[in-house]
Protein backbone atom coordinates (compact mmCIF):
# COMPACT_ATOMS: atom_id res chain seq x y z
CA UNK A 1 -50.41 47.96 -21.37
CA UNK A 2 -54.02 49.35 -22.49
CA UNK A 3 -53.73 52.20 -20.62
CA UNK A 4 -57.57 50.56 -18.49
CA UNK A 5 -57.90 49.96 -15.00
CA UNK A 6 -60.32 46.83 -14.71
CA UNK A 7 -62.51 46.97 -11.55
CA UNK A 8 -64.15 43.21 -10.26
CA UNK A 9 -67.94 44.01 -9.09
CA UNK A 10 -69.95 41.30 -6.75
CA UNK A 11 -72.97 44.04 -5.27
CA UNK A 12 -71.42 44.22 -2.07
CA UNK A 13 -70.29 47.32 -0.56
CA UNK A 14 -66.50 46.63 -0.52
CA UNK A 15 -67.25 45.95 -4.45
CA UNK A 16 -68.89 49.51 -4.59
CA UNK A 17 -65.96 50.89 -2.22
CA UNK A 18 -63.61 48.83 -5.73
CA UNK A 19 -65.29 51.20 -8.04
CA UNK A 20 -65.37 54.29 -6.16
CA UNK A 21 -61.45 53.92 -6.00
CA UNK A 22 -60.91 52.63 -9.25
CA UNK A 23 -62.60 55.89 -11.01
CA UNK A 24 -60.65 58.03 -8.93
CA UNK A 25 -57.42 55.92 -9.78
CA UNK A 26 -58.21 55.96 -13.73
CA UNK A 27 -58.91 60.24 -13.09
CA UNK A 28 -55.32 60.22 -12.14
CA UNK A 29 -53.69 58.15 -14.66
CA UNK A 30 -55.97 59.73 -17.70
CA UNK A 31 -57.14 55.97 -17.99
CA UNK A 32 -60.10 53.76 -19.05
CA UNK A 33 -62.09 52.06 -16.95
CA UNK A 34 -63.90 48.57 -17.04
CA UNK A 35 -66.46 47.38 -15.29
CA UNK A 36 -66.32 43.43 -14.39
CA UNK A 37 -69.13 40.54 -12.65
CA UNK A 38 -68.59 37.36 -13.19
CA UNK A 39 -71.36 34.73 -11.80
CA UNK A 40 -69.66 31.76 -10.99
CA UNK A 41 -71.01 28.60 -11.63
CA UNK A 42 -69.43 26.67 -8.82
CA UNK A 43 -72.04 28.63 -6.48
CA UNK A 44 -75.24 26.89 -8.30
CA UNK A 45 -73.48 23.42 -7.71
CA UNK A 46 -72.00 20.78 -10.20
CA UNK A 47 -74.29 21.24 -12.91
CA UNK A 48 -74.30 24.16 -15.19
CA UNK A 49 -77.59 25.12 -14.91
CA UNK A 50 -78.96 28.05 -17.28
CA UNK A 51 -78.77 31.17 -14.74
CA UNK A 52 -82.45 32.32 -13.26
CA UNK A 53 -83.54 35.32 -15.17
CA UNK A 54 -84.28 37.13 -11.81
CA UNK A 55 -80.14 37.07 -10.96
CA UNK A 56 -79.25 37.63 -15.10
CA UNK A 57 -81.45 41.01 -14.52
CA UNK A 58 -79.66 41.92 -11.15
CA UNK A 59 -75.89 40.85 -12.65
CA UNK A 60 -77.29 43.47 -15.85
CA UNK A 61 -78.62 46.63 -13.58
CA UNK A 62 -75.32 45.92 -10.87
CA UNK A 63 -73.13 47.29 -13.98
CA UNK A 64 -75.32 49.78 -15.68
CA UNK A 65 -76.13 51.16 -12.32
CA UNK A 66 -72.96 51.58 -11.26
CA UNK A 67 -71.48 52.75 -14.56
CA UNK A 68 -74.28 55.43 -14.37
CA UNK A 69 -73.08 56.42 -11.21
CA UNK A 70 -69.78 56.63 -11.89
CA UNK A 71 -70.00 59.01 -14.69
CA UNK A 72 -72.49 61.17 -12.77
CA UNK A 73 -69.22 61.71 -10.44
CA UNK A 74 -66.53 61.37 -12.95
CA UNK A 75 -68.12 62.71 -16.50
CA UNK A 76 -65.28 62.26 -18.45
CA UNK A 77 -64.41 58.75 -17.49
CA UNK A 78 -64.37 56.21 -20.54
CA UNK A 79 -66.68 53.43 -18.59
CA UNK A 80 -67.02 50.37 -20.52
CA UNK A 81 -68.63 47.00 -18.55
CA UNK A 82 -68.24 43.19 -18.89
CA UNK A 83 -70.50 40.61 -17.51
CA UNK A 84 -70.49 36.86 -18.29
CA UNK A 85 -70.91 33.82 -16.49
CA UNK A 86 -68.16 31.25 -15.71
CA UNK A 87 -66.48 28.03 -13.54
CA UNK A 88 -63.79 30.40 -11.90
CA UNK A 89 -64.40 34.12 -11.38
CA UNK A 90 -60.91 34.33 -10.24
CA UNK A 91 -59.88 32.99 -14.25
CA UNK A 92 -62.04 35.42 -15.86
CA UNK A 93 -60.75 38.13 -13.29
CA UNK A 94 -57.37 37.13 -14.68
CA UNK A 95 -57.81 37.71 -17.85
CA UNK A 96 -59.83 40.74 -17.99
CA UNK A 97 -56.62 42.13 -16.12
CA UNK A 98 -53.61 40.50 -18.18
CA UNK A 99 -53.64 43.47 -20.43
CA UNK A 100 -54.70 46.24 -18.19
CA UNK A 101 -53.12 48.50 -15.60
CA UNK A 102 -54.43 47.56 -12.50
CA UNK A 103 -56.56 45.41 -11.25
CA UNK A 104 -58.97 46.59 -8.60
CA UNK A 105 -61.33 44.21 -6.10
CA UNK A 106 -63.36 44.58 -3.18
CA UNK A 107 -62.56 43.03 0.56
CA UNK A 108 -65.15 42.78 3.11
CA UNK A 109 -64.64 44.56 6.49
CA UNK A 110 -64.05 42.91 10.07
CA UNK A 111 -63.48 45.88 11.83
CA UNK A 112 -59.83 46.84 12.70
CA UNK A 113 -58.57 44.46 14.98
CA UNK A 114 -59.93 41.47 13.32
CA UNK A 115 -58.95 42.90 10.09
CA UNK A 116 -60.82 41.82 7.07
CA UNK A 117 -62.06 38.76 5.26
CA UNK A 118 -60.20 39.18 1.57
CA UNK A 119 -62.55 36.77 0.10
CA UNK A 120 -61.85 33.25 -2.12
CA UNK A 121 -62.30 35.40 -5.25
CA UNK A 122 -59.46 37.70 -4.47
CA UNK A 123 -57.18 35.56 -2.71
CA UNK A 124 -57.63 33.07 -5.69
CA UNK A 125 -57.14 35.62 -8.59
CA UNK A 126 -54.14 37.77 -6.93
CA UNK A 127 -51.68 34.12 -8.29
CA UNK A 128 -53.20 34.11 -11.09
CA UNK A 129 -52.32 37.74 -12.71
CA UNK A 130 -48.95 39.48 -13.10
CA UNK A 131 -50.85 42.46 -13.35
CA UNK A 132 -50.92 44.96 -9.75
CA UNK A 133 -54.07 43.75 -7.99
CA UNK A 134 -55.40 46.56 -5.32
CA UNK A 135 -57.62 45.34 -2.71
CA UNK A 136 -60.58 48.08 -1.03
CA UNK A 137 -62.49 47.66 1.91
CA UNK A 138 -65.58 49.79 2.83
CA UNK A 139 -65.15 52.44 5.32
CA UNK A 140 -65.55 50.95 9.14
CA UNK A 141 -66.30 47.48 7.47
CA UNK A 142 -70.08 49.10 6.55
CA UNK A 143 -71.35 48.66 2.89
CA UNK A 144 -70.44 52.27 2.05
CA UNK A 145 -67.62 53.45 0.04
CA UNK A 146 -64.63 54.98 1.75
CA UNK A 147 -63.89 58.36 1.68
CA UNK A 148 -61.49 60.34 0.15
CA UNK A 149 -57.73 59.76 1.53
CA UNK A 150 -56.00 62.82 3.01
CA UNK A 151 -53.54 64.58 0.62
CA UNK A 152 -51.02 64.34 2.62
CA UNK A 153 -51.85 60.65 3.45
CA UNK A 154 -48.26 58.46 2.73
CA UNK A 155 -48.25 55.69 0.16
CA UNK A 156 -46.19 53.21 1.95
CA UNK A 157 -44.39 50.52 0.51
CA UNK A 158 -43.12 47.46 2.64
CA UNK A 159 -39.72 46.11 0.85
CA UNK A 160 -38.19 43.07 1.28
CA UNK A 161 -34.23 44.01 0.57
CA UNK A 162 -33.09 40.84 -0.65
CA UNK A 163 -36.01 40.91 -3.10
CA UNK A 164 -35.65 42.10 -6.58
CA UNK A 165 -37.36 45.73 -5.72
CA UNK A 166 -37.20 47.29 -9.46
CA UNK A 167 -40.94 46.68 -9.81
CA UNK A 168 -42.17 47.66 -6.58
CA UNK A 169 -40.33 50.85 -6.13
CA UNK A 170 -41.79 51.87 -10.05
CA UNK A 171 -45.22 51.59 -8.56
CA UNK A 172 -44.72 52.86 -5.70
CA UNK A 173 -43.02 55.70 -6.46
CA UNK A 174 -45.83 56.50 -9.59
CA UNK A 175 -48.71 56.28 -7.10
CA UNK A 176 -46.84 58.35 -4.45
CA UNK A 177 -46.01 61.00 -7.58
CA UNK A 178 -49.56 61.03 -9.53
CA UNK A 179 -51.06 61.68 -5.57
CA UNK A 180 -48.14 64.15 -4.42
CA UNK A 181 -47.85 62.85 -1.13
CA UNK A 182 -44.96 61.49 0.80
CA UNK A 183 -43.27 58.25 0.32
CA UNK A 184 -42.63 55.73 3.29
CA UNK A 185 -40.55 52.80 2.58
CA UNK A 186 -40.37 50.34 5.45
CA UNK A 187 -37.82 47.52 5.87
CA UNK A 188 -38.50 45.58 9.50
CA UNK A 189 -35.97 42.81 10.67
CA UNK A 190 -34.52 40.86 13.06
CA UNK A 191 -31.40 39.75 14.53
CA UNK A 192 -30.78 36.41 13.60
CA UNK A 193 -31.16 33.62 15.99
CA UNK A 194 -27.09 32.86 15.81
CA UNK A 195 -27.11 36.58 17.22
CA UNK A 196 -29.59 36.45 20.31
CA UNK A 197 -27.45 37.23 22.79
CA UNK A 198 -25.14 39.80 20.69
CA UNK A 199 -26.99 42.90 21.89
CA UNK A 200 -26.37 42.51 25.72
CA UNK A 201 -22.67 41.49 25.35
CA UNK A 202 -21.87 43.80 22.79
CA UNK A 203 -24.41 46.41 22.55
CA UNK A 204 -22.68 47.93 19.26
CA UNK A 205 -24.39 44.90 16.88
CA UNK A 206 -28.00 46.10 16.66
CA UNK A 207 -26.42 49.28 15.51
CA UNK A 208 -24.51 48.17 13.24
CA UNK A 209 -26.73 45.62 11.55
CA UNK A 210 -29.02 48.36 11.85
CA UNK A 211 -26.71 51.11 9.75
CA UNK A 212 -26.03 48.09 6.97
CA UNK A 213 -29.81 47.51 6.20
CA UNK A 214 -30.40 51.60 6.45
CA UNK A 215 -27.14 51.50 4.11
CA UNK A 216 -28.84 49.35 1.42
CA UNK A 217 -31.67 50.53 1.75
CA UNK A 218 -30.49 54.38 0.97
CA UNK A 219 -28.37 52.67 -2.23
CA UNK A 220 -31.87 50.88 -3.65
CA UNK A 221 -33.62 54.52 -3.28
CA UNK A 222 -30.82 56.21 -4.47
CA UNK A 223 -31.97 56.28 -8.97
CA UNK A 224 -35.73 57.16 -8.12
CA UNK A 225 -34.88 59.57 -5.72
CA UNK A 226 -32.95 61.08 -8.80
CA UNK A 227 -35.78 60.04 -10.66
CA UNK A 228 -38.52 61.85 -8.55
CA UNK A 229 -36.89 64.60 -7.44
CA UNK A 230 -40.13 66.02 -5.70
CA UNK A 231 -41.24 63.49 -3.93
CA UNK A 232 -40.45 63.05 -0.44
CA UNK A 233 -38.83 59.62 0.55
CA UNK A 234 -38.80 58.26 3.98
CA UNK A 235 -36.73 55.69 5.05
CA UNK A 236 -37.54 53.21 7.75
CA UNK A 237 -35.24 50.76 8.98
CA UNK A 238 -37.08 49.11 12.23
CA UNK A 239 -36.47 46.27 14.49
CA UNK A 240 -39.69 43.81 14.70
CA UNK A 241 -41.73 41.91 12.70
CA UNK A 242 -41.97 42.72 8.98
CA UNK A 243 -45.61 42.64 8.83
CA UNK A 244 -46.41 44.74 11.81
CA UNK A 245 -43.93 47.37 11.43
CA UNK A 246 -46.11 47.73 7.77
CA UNK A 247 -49.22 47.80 9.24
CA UNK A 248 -48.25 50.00 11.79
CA UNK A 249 -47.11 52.46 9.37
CA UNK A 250 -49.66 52.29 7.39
CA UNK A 251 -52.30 53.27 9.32
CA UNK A 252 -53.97 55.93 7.32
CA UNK A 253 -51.83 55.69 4.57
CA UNK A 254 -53.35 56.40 1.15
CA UNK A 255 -51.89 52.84 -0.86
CA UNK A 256 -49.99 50.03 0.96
CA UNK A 257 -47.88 48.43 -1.46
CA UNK A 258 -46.77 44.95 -1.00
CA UNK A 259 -44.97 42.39 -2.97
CA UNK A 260 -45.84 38.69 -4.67
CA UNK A 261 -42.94 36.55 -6.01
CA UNK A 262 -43.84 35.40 -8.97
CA UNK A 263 -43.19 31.30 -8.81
CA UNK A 264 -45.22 28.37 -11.55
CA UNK A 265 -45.30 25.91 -8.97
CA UNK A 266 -46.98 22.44 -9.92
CA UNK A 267 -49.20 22.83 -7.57
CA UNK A 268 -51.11 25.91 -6.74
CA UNK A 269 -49.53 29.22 -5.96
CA UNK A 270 -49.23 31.01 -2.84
CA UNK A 271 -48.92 34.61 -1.65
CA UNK A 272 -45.48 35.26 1.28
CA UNK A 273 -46.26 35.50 5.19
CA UNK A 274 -46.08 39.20 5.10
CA UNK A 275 -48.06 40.44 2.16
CA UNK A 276 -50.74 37.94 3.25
CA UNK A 277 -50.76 39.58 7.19
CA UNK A 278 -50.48 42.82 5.17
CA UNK A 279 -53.73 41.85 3.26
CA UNK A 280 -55.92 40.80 5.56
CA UNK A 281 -54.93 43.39 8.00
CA UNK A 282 -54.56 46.67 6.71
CA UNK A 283 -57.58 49.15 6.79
CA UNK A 284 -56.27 51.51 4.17
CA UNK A 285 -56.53 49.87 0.21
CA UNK A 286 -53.57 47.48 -0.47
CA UNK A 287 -51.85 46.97 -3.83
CA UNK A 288 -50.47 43.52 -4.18
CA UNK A 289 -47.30 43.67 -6.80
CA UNK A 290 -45.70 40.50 -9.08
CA UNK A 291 -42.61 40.89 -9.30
CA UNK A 292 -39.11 38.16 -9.95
């Protein structure tokens, strides 16, 4: 890796909201930071049209302005920005990220029940990178960057046990570290259907089932608890759907952290049930992991 966080900019607020958490991200890691717009052609139709010199201006002061403004808050940032013009913003999104960190990209706001429109941009470019891709929205949906997370604000990461985990727990555990707040690792299941009726006849099956998953779970945390010995793990194993028992924890959280099998389907990839709920639903920024 390069050691650069790459930030996607489109002059909304959620895209300011991107940046504002992306500088204070690359403050924490000691890393670079680029600045990204792409103008995709597909908005000015079928034809590739030379862009209007009115727009090329705006695209131009969008990333000088903000870079200015960044390093009026973060001075010793190393701010470096990219603009270009292509078919697919997603593509170029990509590929600015296939060498960086983190990739970091705006959401705009619905308000907290309706949760929040992640945009074709994102939801196209999160397939198309192995690299983390964090999603911001602007505070309370208005075009206004968020503010600062509580310090003792969880990162919470939502694990699927049967998953391969390595990958996710790394990140998780180096965002909860680099912030020194708590870690909250959620697991939420079900009973399977063949089991819908073991509860009332024997009321010792939950429980058990229960004390298996909180088992595995505990075994899985086991080497980064060793590996992190300051950093506070909780475990939770909870009955319900995986996707609200996330949310529901991570209301106020600093990070949500998700997960994205990585597949090369024929045609088109696709993001799981539960990180796509977790996306479109969660106020607090969401980081979107590849992983086998």
């Amino acid at each position: 890796m390069s050691n650069r966080i790459t930030v996607g900019l489109d002059g909304s607020g959620a895209g300011s909201a991107a940046a504002d958490w992306a500088a204070n991200e690359a403050e924490l890691r000691g890393a670079a930071l680029q600045l990204v717009h792409v103008d995709d052609w597909a908005q000015y139709g079928p034809f590739a049209a030379p862009l209007p010199e009115p727009r090329r201006q705006w695209a131009e002061d969008l990333l000088s302005l903000t870079r200015d403004r960044l390093l009026r808050e973060h001075g010793t940032l190393d701010i470096t920005t990219h603009g270009t013009r292509a078919v697919a913003a997603s593509e170029v999104l990509a590929a600015s990220a296939a060498d960086a960190d983190l990739l970091v990209l705006g959401s705009r706001g619905l308000g907290t029940v309706a949760g929040f429109i992640v945009g074709s941009t994102s939801s196209a470019t999160i397939p198309e990178t192995d690299a983390p891709v964090v999603l911001v929205r602007s505070a309370d949906g208005e075009d206004r960057p968020p503010g600062h997370a509580d310090r003792a604000a969880p990162v919470v990461l939502g694990l699927h046990l049967r998953s391969n985990c390595d990958r996710l727990l790394a990140f998780a555990c180096e965002e909860a570290d680099r912030r020194s707040c708590p870690l909250v690792v959620v697991h939420g299941w079900s009973l399977p259907p063949v089991f819908s009726y073991a509860p009332a006849l024997d009321p010792g099956v939950e429980k058990e089932m229960a004390d298996g998953l909180e088992a595995t779970l505990r075994e899985l945390l086991g080497p980064w608890e060793r590996k992190y010995p300051q950093l506070a793990v909780e475990a939770r194993i909870v009955i319900g759907q995986a996707a609200i028992q996330i949310l529901d924890a991570a209301a106020g959280a600093a990070l949500v952290v998700v997960g994205r099998r990585i597949r090369r389907p024929a045609v088109g990839a696709r993001i799981g049930p539960v990180t796509h709920a977790v996306m479109h639903h969660a106020t607090s920024p969401v980081a979107v992991v590849a992983h086998d």
